[in-house]
PDB file of N, CA and C in Angstrom:
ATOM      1  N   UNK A   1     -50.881 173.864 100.637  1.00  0.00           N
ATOM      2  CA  UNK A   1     -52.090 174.354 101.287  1.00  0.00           C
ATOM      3  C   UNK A   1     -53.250 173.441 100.899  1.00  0.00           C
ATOM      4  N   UNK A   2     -54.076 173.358 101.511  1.00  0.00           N
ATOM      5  CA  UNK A   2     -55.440 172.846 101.582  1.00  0.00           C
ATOM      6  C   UNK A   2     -56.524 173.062 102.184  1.00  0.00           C
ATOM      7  N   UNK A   3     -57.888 172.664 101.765  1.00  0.00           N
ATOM      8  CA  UNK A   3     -58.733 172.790 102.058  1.00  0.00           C
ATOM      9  C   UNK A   3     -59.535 171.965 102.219  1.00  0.00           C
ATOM     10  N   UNK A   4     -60.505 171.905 103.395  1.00  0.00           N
ATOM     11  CA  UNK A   4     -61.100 170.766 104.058  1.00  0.00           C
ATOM     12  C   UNK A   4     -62.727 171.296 103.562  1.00  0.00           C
ATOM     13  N   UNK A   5     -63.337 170.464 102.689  1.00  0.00           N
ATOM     14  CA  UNK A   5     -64.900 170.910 102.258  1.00  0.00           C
ATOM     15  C   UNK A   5     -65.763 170.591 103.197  1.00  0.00           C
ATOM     16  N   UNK A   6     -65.646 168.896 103.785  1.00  0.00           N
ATOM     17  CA  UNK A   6     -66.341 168.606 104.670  1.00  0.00           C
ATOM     18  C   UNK A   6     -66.024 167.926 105.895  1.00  0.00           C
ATOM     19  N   UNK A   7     -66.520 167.457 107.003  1.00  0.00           N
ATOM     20  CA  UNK A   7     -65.624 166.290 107.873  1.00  0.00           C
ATOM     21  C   UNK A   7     -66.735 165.149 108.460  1.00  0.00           C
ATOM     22  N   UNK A   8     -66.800 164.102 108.404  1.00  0.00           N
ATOM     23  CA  UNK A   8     -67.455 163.212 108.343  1.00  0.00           C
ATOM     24  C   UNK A   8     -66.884 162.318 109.387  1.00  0.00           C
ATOM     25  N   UNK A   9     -67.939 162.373 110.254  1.00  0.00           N
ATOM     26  CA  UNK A   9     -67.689 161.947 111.901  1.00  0.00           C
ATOM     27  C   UNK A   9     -68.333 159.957 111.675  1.00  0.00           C
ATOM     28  N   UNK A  10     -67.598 158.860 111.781  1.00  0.00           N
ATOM     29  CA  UNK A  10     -68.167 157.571 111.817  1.00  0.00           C
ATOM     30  C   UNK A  10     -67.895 156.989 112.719  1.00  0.00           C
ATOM     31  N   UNK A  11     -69.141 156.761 113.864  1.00  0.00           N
ATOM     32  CA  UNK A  11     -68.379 156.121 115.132  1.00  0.00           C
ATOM     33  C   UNK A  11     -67.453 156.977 116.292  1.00  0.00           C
ATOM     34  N   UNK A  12     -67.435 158.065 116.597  1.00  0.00           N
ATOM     35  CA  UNK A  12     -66.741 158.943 116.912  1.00  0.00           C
ATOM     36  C   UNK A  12     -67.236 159.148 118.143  1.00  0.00           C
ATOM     37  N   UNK A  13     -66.809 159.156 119.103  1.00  0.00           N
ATOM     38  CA  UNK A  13     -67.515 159.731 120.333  1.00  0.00           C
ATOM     39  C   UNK A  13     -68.711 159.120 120.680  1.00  0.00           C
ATOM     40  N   UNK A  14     -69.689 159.731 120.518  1.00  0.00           N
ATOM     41  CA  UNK A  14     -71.156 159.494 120.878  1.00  0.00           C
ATOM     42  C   UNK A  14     -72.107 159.407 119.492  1.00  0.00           C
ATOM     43  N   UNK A  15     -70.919 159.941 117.987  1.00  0.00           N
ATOM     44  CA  UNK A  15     -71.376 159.903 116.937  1.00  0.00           C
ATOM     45  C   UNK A  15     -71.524 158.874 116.255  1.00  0.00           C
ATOM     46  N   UNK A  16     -72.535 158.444 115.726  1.00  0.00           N
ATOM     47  CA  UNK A  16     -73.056 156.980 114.652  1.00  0.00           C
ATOM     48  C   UNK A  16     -72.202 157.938 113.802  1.00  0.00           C
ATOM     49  N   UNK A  17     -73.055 158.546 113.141  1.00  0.00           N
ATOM     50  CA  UNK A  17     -72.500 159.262 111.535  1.00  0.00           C
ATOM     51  C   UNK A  17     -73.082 161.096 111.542  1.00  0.00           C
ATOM     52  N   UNK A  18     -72.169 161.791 111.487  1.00  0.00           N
ATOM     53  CA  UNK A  18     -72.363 162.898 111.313  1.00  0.00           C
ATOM     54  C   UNK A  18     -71.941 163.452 110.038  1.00  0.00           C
ATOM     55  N   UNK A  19     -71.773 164.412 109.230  1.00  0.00           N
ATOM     56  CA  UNK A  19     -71.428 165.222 108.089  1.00  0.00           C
ATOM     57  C   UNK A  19     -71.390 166.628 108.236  1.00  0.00           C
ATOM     58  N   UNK A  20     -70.580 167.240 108.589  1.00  0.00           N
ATOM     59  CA  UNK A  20     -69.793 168.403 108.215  1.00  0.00           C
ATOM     60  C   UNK A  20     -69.900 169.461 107.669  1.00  0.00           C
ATOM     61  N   UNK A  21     -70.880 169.942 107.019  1.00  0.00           N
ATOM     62  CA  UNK A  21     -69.965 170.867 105.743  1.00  0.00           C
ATOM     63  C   UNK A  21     -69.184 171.883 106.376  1.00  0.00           C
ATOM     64  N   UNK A  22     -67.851 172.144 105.737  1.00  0.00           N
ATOM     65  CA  UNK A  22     -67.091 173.241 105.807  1.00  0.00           C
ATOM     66  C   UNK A  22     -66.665 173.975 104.308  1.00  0.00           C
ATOM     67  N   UNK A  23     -67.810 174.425 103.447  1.00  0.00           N
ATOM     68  CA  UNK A  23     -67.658 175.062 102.402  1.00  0.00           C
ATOM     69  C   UNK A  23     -68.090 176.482 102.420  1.00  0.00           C
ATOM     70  N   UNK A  24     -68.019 177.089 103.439  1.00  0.00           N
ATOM     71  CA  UNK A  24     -68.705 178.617 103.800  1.00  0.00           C
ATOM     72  C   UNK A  24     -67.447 179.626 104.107  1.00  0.00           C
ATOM     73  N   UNK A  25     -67.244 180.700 104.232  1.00  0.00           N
ATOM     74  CA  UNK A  25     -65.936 181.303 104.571  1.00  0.00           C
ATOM     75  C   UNK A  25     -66.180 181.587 105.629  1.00  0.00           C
ATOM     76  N   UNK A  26     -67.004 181.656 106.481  1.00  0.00           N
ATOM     77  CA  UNK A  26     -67.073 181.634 108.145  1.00  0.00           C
ATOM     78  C   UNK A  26     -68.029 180.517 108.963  1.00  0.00           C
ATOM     79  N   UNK A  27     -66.988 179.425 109.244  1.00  0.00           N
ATOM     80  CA  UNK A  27     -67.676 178.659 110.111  1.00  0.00           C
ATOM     81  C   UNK A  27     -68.016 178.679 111.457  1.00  0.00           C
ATOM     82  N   UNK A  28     -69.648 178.485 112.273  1.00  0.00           N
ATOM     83  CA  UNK A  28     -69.983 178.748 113.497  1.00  0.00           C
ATOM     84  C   UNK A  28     -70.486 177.486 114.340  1.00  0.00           C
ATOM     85  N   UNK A  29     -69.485 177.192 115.671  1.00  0.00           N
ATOM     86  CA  UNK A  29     -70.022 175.729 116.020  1.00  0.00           C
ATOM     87  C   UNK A  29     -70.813 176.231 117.127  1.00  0.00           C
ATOM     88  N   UNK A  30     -72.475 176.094 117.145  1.00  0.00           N
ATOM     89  CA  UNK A  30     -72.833 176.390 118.332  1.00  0.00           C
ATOM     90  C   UNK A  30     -74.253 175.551 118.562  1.00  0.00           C
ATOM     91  N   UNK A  31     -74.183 175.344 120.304  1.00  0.00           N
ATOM     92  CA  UNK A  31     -75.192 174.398 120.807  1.00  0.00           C
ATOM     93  C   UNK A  31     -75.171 174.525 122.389  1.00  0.00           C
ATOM     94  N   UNK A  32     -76.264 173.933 122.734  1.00  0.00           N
ATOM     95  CA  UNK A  32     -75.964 173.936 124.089  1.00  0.00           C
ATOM     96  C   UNK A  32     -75.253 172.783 124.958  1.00  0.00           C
ATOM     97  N   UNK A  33     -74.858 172.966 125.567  1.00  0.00           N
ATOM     98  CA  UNK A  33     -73.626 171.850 126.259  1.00  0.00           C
ATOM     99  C   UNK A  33     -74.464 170.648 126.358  1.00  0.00           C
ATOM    100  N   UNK A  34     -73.236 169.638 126.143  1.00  0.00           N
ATOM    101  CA  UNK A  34     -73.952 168.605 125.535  1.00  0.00           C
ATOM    102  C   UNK A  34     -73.618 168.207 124.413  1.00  0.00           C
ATOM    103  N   UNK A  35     -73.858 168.966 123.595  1.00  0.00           N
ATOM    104  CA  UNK A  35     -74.318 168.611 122.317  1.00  0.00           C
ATOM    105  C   UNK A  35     -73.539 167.559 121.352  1.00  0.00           C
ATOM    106  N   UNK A  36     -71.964 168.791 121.558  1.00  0.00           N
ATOM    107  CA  UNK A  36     -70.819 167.691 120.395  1.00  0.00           C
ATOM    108  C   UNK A  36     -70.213 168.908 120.367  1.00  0.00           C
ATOM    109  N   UNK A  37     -69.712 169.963 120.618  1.00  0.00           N
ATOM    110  CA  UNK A  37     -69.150 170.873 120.039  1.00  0.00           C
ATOM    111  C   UNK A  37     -67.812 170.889 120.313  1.00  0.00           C
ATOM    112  N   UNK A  38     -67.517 170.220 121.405  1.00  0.00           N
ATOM    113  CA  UNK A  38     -65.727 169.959 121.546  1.00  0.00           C
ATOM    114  C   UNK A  38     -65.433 168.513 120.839  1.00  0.00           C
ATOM    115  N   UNK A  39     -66.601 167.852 120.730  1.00  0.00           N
ATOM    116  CA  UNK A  39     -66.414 166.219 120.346  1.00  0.00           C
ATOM    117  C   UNK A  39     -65.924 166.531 118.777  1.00  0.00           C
ATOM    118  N   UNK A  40     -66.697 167.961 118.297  1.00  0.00           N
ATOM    119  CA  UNK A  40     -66.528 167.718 117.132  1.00  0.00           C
ATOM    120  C   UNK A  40     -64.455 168.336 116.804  1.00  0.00           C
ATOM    121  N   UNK A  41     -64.467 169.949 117.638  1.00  0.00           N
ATOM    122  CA  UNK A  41     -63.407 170.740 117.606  1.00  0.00           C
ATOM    123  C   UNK A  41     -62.010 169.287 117.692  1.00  0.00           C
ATOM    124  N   UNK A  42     -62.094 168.484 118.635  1.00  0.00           N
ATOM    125  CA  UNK A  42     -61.165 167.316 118.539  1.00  0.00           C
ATOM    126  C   UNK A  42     -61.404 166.107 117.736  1.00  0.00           C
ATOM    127  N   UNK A  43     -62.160 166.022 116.738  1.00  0.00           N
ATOM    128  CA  UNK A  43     -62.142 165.081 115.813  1.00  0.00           C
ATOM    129  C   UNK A  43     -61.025 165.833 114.542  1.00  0.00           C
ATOM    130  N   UNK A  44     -61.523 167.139 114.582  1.00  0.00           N
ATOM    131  CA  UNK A  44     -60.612 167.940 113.474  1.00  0.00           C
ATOM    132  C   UNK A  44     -59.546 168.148 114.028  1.00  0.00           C
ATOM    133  N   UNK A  45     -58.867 168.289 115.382  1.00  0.00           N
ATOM    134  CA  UNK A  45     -57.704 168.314 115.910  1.00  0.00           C
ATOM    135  C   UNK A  45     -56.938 167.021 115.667  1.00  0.00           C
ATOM    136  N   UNK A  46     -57.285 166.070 115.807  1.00  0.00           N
ATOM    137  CA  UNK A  46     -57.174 164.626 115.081  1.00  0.00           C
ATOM    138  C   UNK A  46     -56.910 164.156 114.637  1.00  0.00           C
ATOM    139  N   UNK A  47     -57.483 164.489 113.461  1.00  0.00           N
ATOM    140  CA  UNK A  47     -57.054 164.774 111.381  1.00  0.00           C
ATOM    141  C   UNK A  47     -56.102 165.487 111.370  1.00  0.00           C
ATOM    142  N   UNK A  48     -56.104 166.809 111.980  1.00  0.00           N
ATOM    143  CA  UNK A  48     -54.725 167.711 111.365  1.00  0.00           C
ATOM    144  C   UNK A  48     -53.642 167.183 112.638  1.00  0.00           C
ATOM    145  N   UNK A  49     -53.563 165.998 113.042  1.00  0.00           N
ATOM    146  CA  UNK A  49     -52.416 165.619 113.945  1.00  0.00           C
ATOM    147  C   UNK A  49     -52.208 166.961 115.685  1.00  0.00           C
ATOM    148  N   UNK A  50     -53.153 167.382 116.234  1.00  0.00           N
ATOM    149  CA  UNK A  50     -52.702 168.137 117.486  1.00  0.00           C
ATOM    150  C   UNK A  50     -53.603 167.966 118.420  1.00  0.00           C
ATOM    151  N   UNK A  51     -53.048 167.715 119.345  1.00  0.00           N
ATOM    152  CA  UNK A  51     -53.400 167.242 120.892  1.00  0.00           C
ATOM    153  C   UNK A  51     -55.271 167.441 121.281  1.00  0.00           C
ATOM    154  N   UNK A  52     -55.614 166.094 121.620  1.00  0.00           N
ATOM    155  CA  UNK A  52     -57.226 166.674 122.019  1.00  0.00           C
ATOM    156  C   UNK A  52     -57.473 166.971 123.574  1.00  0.00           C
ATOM    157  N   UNK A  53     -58.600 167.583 123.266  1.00  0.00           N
ATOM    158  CA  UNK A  53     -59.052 168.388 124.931  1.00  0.00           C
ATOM    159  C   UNK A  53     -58.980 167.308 125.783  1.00  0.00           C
ATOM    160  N   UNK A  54     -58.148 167.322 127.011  1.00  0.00           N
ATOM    161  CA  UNK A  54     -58.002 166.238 127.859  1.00  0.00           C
ATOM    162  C   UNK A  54     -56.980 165.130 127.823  1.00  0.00           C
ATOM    163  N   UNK A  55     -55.902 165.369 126.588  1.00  0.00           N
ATOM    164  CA  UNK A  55     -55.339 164.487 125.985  1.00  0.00           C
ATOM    165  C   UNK A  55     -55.564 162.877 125.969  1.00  0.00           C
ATOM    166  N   UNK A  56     -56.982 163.043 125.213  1.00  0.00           N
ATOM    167  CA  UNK A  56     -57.301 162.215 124.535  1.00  0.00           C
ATOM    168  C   UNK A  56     -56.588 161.758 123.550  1.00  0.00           C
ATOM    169  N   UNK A  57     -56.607 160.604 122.877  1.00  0.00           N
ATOM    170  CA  UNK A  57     -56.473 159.821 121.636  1.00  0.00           C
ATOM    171  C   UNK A  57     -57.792 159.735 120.801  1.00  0.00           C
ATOM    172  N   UNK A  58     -57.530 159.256 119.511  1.00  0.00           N
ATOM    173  CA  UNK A  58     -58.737 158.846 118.619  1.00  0.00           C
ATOM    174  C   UNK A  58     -58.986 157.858 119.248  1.00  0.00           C
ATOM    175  N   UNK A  59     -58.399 156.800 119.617  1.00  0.00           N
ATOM    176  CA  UNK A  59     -58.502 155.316 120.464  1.00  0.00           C
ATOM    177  C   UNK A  59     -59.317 155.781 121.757  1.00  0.00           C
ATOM    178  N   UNK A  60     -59.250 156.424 122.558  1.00  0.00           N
ATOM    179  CA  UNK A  60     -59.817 156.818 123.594  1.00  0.00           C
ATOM    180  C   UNK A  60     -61.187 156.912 123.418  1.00  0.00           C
ATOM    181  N   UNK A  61     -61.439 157.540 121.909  1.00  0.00           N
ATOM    182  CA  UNK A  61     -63.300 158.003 121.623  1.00  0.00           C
ATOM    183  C   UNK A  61     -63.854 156.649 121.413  1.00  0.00           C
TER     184      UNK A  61
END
């Protein structure tokens, strides 16, 4: 088992550099469209190896 504290976006999408924290026991991704909120949900799909929205690749971003 493991645990992910933070996730640190470099170059990613539309992202220069983003930072993460995931040290809270309930995490909430919210914004208005646009923003990053699936950019981010498939960067962590990514990392843990499962299919991104659109079947994308990391190569694709």
């Amino acid at each position: 088992m493991f645990h992910l504290q933070s996730l640190e976006l470099l170059h990613w999408d539309y992202c220069q550099r983003v930072t993460l924290p995931l040290d809270g026991a309930i995490i909430t991704i919210a914004g208005p469209n646009g923003s990053g909120k699936t950019t981010l949900l498939d960067a962590m799909r990514t990392l843990l190896g499962l299919e991104c929205s659109g079947g994308r690749t990391y190569k694709t971003y």
